[in-house]
C-alpha atoms as a PDB file:
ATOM      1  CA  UNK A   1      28.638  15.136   0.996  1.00  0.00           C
ATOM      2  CA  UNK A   2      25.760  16.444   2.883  1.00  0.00           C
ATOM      3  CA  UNK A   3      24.422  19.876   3.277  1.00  0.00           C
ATOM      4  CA  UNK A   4      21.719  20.380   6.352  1.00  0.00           C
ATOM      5  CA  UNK A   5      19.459  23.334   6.965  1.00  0.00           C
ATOM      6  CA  UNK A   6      17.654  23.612  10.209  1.00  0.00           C
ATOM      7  CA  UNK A   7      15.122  26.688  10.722  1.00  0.00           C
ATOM      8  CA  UNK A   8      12.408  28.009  13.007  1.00  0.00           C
ATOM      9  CA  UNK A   9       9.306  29.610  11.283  1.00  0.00           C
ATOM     10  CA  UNK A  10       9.100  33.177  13.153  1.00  0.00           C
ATOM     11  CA  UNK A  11       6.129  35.216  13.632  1.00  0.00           C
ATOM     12  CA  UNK A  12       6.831  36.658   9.928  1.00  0.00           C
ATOM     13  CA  UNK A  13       5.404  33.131   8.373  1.00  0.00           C
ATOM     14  CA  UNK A  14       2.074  32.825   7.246  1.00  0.00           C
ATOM     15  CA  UNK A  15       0.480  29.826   7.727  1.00  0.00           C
ATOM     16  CA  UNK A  16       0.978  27.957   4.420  1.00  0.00           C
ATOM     17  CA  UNK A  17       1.320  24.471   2.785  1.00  0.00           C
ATOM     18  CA  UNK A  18       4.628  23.039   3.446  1.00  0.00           C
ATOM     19  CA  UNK A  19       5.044  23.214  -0.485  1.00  0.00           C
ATOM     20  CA  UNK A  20       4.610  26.915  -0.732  1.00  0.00           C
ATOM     21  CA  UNK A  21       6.687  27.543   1.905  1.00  0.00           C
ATOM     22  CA  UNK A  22       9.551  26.095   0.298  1.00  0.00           C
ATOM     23  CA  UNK A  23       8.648  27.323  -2.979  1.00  0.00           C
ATOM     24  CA  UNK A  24       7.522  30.651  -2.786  1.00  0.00           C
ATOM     25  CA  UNK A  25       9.146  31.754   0.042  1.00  0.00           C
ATOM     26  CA  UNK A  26      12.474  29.764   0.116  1.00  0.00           C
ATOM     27  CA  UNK A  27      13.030  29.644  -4.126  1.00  0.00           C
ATOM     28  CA  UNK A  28      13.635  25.814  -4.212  1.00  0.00           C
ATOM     29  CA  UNK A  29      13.316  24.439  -7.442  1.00  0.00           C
ATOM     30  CA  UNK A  30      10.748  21.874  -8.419  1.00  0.00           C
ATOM     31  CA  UNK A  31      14.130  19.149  -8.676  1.00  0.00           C
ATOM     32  CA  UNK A  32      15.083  20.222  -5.086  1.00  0.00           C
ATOM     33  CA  UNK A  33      11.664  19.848  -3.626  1.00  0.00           C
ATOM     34  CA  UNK A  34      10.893  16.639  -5.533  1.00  0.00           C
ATOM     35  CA  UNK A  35      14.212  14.812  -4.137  1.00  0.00           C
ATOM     36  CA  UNK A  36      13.221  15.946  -0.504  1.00  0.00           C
ATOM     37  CA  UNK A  37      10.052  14.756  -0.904  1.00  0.00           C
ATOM     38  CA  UNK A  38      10.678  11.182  -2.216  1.00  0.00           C
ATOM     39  CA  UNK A  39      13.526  10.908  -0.315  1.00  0.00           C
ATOM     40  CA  UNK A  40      11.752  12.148   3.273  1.00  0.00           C
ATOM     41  CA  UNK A  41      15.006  14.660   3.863  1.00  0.00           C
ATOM     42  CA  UNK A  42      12.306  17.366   4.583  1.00  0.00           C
ATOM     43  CA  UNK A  43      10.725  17.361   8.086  1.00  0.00           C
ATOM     44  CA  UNK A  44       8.624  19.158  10.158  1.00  0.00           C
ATOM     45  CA  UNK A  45       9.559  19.319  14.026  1.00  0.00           C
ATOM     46  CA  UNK A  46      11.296  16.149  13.547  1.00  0.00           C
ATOM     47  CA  UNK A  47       9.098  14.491  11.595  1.00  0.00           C
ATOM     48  CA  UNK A  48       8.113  13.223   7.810  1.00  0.00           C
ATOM     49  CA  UNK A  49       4.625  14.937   6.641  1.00  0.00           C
ATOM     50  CA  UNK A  50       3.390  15.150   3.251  1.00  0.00           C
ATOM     51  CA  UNK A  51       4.161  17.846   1.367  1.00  0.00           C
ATOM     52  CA  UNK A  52       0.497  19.592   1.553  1.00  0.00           C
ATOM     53  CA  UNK A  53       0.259  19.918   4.948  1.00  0.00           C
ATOM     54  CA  UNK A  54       0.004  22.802   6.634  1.00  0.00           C
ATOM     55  CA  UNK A  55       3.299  24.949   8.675  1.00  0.00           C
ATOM     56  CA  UNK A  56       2.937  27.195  11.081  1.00  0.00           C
ATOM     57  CA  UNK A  57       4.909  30.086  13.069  1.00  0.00           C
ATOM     58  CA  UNK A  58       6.871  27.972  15.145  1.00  0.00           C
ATOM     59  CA  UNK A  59       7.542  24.876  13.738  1.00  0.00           C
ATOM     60  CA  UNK A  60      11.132  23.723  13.329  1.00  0.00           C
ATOM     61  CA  UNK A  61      12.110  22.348   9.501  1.00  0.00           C
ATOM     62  CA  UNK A  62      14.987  20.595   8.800  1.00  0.00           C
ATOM     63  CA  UNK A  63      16.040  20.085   5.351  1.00  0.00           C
ATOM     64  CA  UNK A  64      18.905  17.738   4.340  1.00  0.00           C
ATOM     65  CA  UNK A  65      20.342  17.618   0.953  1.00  0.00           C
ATOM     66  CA  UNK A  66      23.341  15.204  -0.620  1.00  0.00           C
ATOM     67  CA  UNK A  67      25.687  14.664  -3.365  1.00  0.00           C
ATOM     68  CA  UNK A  68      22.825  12.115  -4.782  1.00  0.00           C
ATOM     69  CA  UNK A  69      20.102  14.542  -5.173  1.00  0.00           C
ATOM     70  CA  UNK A  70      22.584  17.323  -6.604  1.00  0.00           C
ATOM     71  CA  UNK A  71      23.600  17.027 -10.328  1.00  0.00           C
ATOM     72  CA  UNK A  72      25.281  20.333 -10.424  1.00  0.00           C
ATOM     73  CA  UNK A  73      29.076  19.766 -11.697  1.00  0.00           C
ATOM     74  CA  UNK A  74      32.422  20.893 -10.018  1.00  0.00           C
ATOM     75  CA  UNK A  75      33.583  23.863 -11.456  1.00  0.00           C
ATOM     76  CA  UNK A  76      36.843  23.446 -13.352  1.00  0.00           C
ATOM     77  CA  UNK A  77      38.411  26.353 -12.115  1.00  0.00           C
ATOM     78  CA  UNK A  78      41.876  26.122 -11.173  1.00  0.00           C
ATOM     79  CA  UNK A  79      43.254  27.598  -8.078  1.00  0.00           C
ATOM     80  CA  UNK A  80      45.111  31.000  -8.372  1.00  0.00           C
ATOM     81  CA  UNK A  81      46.552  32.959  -4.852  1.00  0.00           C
ATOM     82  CA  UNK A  82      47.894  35.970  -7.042  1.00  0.00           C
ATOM     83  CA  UNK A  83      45.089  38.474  -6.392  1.00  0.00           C
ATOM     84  CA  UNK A  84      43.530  39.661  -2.802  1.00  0.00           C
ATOM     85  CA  UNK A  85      39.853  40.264  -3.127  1.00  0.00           C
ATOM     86  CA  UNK A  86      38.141  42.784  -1.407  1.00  0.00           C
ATOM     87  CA  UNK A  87      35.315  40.712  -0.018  1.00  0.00           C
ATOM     88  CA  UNK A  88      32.111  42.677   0.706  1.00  0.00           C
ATOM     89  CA  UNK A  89      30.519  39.907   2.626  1.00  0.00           C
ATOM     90  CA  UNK A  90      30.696  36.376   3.374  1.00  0.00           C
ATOM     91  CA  UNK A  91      28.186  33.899   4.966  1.00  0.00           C
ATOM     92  CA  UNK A  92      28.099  29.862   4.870  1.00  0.00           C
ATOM     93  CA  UNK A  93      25.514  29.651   1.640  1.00  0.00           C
ATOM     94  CA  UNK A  94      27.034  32.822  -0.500  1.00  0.00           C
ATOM     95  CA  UNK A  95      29.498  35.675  -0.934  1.00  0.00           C
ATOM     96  CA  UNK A  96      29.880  39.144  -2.572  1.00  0.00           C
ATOM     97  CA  UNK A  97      33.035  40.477  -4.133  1.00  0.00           C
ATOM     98  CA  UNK A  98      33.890  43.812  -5.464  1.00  0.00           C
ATOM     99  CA  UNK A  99      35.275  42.557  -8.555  1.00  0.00           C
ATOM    100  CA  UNK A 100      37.953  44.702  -9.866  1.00  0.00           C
ATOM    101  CA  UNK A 101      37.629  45.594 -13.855  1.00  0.00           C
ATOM    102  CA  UNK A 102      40.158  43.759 -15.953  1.00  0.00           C
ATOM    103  CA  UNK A 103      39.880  40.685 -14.817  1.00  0.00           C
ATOM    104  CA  UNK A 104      37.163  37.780 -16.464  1.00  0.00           C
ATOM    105  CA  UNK A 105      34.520  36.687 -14.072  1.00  0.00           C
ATOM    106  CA  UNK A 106      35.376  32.689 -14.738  1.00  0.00           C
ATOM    107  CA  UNK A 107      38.416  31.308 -16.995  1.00  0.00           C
ATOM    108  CA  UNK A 108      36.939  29.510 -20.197  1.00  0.00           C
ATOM    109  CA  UNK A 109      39.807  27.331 -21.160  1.00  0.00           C
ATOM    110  CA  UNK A 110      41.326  24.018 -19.214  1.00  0.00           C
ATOM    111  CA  UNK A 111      44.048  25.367 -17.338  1.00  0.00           C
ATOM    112  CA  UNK A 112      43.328  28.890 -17.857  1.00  0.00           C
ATOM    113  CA  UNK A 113      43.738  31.449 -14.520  1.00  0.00           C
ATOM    114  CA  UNK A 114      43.276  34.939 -13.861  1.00  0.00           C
ATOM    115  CA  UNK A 115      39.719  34.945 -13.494  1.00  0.00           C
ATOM    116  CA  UNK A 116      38.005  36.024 -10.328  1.00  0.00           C
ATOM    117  CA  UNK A 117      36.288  32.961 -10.262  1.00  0.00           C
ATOM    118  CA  UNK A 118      40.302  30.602  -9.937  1.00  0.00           C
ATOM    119  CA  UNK A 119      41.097  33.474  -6.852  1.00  0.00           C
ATOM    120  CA  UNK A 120      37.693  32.275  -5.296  1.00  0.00           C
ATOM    121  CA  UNK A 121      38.724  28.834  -5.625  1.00  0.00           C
ATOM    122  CA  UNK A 122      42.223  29.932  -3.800  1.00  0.00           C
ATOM    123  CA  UNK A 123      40.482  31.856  -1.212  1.00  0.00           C
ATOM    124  CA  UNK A 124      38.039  29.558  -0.402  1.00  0.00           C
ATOM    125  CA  UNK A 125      39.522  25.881  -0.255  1.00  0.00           C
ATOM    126  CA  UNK A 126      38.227  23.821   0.719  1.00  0.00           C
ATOM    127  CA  UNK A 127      35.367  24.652  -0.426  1.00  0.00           C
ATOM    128  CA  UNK A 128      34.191  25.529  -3.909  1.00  0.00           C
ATOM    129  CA  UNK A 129      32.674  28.392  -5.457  1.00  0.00           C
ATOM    130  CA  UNK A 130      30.124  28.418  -7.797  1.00  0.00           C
ATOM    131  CA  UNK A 131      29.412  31.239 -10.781  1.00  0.00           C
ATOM    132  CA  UNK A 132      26.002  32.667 -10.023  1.00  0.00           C
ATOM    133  CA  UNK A 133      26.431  35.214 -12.779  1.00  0.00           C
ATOM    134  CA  UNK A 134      28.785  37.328 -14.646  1.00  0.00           C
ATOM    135  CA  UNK A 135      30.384  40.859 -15.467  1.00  0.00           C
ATOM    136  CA  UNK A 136      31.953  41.616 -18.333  1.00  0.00           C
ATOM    137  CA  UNK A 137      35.477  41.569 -18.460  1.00  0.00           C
ATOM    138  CA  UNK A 138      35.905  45.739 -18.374  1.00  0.00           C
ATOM    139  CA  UNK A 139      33.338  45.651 -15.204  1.00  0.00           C
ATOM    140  CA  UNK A 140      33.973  46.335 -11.628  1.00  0.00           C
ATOM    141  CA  UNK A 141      31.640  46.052  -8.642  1.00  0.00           C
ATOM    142  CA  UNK A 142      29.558  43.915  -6.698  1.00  0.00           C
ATOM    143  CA  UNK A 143      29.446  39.730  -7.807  1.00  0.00           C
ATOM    144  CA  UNK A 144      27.504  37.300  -6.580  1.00  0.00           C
ATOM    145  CA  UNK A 145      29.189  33.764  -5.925  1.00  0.00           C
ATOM    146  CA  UNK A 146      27.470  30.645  -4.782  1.00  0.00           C
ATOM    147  CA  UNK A 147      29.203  28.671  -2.187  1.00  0.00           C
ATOM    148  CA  UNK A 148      27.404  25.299  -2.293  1.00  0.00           C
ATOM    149  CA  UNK A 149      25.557  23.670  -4.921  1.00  0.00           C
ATOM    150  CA  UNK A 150      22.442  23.632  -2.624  1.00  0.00           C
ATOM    151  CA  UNK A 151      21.831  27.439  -2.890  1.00  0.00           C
ATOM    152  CA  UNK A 152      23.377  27.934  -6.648  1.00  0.00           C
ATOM    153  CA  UNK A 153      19.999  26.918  -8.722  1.00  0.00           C
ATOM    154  CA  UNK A 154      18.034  29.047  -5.863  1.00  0.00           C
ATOM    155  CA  UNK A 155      20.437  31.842  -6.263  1.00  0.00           C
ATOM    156  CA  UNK A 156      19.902  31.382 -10.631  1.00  0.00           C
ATOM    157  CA  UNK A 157      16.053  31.398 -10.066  1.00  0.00           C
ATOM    158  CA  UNK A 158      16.243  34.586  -8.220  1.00  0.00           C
ATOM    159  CA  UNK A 159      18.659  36.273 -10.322  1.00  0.00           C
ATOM    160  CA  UNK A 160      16.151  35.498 -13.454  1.00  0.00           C
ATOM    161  CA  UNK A 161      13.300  36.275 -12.126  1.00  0.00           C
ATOM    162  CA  UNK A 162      14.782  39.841 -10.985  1.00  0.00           C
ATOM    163  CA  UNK A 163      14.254  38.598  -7.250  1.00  0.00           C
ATOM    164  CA  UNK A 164      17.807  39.936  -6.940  1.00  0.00           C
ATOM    165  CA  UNK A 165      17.973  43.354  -7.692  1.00  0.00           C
ATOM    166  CA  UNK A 166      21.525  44.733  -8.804  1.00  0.00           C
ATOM    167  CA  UNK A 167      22.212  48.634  -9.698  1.00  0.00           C
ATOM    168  CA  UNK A 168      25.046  49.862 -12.190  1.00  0.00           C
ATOM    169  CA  UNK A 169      26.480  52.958 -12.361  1.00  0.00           C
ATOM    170  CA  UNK A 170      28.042  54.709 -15.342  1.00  0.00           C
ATOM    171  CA  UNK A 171      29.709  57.228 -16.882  1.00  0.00           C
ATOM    172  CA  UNK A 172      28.325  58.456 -19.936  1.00  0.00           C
ATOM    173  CA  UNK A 173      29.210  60.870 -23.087  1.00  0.00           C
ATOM    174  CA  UNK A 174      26.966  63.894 -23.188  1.00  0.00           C
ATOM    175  CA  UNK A 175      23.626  64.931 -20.852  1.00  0.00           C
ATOM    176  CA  UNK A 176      20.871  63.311 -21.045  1.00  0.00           C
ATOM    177  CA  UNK A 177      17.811  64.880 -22.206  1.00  0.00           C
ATOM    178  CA  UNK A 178      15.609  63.454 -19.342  1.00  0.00           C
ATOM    179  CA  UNK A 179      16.683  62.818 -15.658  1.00  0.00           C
ATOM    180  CA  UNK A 180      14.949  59.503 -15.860  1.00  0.00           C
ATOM    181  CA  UNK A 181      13.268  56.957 -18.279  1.00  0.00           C
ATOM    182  CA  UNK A 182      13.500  53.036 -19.965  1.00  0.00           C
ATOM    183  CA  UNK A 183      15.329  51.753 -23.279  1.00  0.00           C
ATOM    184  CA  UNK A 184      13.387  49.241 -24.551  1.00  0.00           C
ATOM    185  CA  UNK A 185      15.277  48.042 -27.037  1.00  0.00           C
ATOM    186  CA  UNK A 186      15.755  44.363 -28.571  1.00  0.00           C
ATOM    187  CA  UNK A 187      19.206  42.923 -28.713  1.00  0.00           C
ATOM    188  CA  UNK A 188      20.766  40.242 -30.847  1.00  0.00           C
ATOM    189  CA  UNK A 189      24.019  39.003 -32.011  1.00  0.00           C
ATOM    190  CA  UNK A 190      26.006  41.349 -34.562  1.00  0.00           C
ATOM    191  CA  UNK A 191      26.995  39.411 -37.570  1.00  0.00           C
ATOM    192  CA  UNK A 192      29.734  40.951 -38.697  1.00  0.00           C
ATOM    193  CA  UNK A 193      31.736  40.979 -35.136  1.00  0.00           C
ATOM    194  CA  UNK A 194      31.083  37.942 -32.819  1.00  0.00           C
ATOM    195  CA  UNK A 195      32.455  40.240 -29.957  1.00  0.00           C
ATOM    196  CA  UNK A 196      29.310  42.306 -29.843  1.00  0.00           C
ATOM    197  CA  UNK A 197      25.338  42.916 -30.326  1.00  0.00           C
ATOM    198  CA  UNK A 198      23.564  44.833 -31.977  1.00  0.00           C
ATOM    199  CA  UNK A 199      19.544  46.169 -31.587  1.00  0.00           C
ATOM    200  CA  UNK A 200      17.639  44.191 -33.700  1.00  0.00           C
ATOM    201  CA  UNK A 201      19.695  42.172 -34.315  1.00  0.00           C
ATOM    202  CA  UNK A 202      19.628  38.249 -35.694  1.00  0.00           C
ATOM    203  CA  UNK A 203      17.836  36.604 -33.017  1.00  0.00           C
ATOM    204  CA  UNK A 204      16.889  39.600 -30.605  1.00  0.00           C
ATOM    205  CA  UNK A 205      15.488  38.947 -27.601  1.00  0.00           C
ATOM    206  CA  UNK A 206      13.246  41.579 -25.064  1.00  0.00           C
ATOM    207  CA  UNK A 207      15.763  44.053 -23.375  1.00  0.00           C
ATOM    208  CA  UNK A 208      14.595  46.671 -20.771  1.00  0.00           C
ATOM    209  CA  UNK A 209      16.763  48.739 -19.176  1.00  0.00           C
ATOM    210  CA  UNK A 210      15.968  52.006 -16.535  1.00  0.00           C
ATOM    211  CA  UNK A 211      17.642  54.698 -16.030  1.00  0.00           C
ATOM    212  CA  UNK A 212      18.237  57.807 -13.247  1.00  0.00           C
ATOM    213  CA  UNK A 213      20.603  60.845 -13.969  1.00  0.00           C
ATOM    214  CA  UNK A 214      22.420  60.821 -10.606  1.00  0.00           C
ATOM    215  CA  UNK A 215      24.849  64.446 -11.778  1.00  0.00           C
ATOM    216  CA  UNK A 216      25.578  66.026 -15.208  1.00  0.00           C
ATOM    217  CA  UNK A 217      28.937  67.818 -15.520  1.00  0.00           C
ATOM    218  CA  UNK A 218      31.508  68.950 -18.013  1.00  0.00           C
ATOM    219  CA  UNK A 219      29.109  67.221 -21.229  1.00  0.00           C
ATOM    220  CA  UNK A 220      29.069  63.715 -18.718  1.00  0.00           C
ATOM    221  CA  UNK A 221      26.259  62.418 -17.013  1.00  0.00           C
ATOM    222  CA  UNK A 222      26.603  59.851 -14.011  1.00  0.00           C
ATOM    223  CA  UNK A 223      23.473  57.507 -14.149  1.00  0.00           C
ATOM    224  CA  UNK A 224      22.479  54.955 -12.468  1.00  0.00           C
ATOM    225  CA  UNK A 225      20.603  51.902 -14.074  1.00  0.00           C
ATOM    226  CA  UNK A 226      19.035  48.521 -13.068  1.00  0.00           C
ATOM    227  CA  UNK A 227      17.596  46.042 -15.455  1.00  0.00           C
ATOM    228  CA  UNK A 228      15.021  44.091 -16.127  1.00  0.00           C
ATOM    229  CA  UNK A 229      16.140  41.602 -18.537  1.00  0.00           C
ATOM    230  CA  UNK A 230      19.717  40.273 -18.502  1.00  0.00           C
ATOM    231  CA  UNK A 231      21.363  40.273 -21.693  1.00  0.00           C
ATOM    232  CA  UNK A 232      24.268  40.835 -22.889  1.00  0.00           C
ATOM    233  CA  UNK A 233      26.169  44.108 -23.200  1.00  0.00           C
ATOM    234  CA  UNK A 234      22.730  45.294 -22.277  1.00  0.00           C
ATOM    235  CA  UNK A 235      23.504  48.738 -20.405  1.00  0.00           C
ATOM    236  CA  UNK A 236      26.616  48.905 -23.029  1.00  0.00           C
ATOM    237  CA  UNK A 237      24.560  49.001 -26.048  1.00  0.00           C
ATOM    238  CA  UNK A 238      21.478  50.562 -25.063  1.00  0.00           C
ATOM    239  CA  UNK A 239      23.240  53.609 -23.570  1.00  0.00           C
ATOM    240  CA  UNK A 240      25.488  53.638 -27.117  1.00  0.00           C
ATOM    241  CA  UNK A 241      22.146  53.113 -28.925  1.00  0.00           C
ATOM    242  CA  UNK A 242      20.451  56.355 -27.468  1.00  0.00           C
ATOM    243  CA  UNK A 243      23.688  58.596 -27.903  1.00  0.00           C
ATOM    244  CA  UNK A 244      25.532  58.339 -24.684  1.00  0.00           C
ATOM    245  CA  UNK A 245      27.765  55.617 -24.787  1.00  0.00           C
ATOM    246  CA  UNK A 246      30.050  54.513 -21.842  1.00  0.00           C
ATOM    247  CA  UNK A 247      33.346  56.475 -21.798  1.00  0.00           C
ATOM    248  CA  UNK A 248      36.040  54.024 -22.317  1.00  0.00           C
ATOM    249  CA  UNK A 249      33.555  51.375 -23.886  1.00  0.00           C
ATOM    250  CA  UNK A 250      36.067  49.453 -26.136  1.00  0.00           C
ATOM    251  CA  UNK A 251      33.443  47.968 -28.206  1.00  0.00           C
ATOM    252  CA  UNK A 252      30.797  50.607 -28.418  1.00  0.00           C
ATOM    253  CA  UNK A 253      32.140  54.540 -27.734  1.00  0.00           C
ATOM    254  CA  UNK A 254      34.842  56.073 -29.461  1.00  0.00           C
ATOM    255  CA  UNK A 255      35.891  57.794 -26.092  1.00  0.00           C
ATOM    256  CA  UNK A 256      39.146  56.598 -25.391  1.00  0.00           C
ATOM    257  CA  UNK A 257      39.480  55.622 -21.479  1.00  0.00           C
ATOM    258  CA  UNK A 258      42.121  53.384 -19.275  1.00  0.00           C
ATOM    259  CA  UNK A 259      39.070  51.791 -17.986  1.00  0.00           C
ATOM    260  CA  UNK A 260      35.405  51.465 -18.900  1.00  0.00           C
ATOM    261  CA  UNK A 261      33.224  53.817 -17.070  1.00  0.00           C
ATOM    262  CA  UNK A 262      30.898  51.135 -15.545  1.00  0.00           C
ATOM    263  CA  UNK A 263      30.299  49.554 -12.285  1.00  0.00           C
ATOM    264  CA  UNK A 264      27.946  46.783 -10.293  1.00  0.00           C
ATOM    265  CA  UNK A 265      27.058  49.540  -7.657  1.00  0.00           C
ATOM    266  CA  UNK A 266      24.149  47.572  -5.262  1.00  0.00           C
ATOM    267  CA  UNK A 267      23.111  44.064  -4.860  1.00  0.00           C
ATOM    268  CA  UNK A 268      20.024  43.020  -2.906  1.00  0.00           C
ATOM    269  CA  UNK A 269      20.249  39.207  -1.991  1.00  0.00           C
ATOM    270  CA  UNK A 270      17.413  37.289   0.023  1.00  0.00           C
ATOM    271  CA  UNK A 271      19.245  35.020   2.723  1.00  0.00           C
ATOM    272  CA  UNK A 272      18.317  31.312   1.705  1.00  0.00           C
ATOM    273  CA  UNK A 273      15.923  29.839   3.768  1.00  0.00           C
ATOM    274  CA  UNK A 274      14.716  32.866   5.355  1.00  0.00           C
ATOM    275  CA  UNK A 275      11.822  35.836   4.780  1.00  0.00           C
ATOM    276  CA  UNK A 276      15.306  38.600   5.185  1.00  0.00           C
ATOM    277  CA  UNK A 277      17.126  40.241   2.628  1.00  0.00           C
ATOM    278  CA  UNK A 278      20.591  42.077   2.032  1.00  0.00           C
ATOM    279  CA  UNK A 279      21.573  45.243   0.400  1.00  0.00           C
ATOM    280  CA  UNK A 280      25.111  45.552  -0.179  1.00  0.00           C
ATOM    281  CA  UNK A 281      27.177  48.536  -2.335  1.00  0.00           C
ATOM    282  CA  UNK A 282      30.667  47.762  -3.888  1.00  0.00           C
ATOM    283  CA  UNK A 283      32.770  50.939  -3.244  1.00  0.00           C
ATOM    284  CA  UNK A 284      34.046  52.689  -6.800  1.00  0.00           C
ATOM    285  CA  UNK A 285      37.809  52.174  -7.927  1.00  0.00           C
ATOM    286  CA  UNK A 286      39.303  55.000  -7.352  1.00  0.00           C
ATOM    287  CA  UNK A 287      39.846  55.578 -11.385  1.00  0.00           C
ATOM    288  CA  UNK A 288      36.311  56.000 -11.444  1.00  0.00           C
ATOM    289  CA  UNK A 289      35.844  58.596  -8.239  1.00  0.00           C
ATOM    290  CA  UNK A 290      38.321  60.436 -10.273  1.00  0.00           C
ATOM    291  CA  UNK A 291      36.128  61.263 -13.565  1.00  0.00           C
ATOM    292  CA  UNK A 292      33.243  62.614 -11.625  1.00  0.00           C
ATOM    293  CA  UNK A 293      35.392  64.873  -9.264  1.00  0.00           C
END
């Protein structure tokens, strides 16, 4: 299978080494670029030219990659047609989904379904999705999915080097004493229960987290937070570990709730193979619009 990009460099392109262009400004992996290089599927207004030479405003590259060059696995996700996703958008390379909570972002056993991840692979056959990253299971909102393997390591490299920006919002136990600030707090595994972290714990690892009050009302706060490290439960435990857990956290507030309090809220994507960007919002379940009435 082959996968062929074709663009024209607008005024918005510097002039720059062919390399940088598709490195710094298009996120292609060193892998990526090495295959088109030794395997001339990367030309300049028709043509082969080494890698150093100069592009310019104008000048029409094509890039062609196949099934050779691409180690990335099929998924093994089953197909499932028994949820309709509310699709925020949808373009050839990638889409967004408003994932509703209660459902896993991927299956984790052969022949499990019920994930968003099997309805993707439903809704999209032929072709196959790919798991850019993940919410936890009590999680709604905004989720990024990969629709080719060309654009899934570009889409990882982005999403790790916060290229991607993605904003939560939550519902939280008490008011905050500041309207803004950062937890910087490490988090490792918990030893006594493998189903969550804990700060400090064995093998902790940086986690930064920021954080806006958006409204404070009836001993709740609604903030909004964006990260800048990954990790797991992150927003979970370092809102629990500064006294305002999530309401209806099962793991770490003893709130009780239907649903966890929590939501992807914004997602800003760059386009692959372009200088433009998205900025998409994932509407709140209506559970959640409720608490903060």
């Amino acid at each position: 299978m082959e996968w062929t990009y074709h663009r024209i460099l607008n005024e918005r392109y510097k002039v720059t080494p062919l390399r940088t262009l598709l490195k710094e400004n298009w996120w292609l992996t060193k892998k990526q670029i090495h295959f088109l290089r030794i395997n001339h599927n990367v030309l300049v207004n028709g043509n082969y030219v080494p890698i150093n030479n100069l592009v310019r405003p104008g000048d029409r590259i094509e890039l062609k990659f196949d099934s050779q060059t691409i180690d990335t696995p099929i998924p093994p996700f089953l197909a499932d047609d028994s949820v309709k996703l509310d699709i925020i958008f949808e373009m050839n390379d990638f889409l967004v989904v408003n994932k509703p909570a209660g459902y896993k972002t991927h299956s984790n056993q052969p022949g499990e379904l019920n994930s968003i991840m099997n309805f993707l692979t439903s809704y999209l056959d032929p072709v196959i999705p790919y798991n850019v990253h993940r919410l936890d299971q009590a999680t709604s909102g905004a989720l990024l999915v990969a629709k080719n393997p060309v654009v899934l390591p570009i889409l990882n490299q982005q999403i790790s080097k916060k290229i991607i920006k993605r904003s939560y919002l939550a519902l939280v136990e008490g008011g905050l004493t500041q309207t803004s600030g950062t937890i910087d707090f490490p988090i490792g595994i918990d030893p006594k229960d493998q189903r969550k972290r804990k700060i400090g714990g064995p093998h902790s690892l940086s986690a930064i987290t920021h954080y806006q009050v958006l409204s404070s009302t009836n001993n709740r706060s609604l903030v909004q937070l964006d990260l800048e490290t990954g990790r797991t439960h992150q927003i979970r435990l370092h809102l629990a570990a500064i006294g305002h857990p999530i309401i209806g956290d099962p793991l770490y507030s003893n709130i009780k709730s239907e649903h966890m309090l929590l939501h992807s809220w914004k997602i800003k994507v760059p386009i692959p193979f372009t200088l433009d960007c998205i900025q998409l919002s994932a509407g709140l379940p209506q559970y959640f619009k409720s608490h903060i009435k």
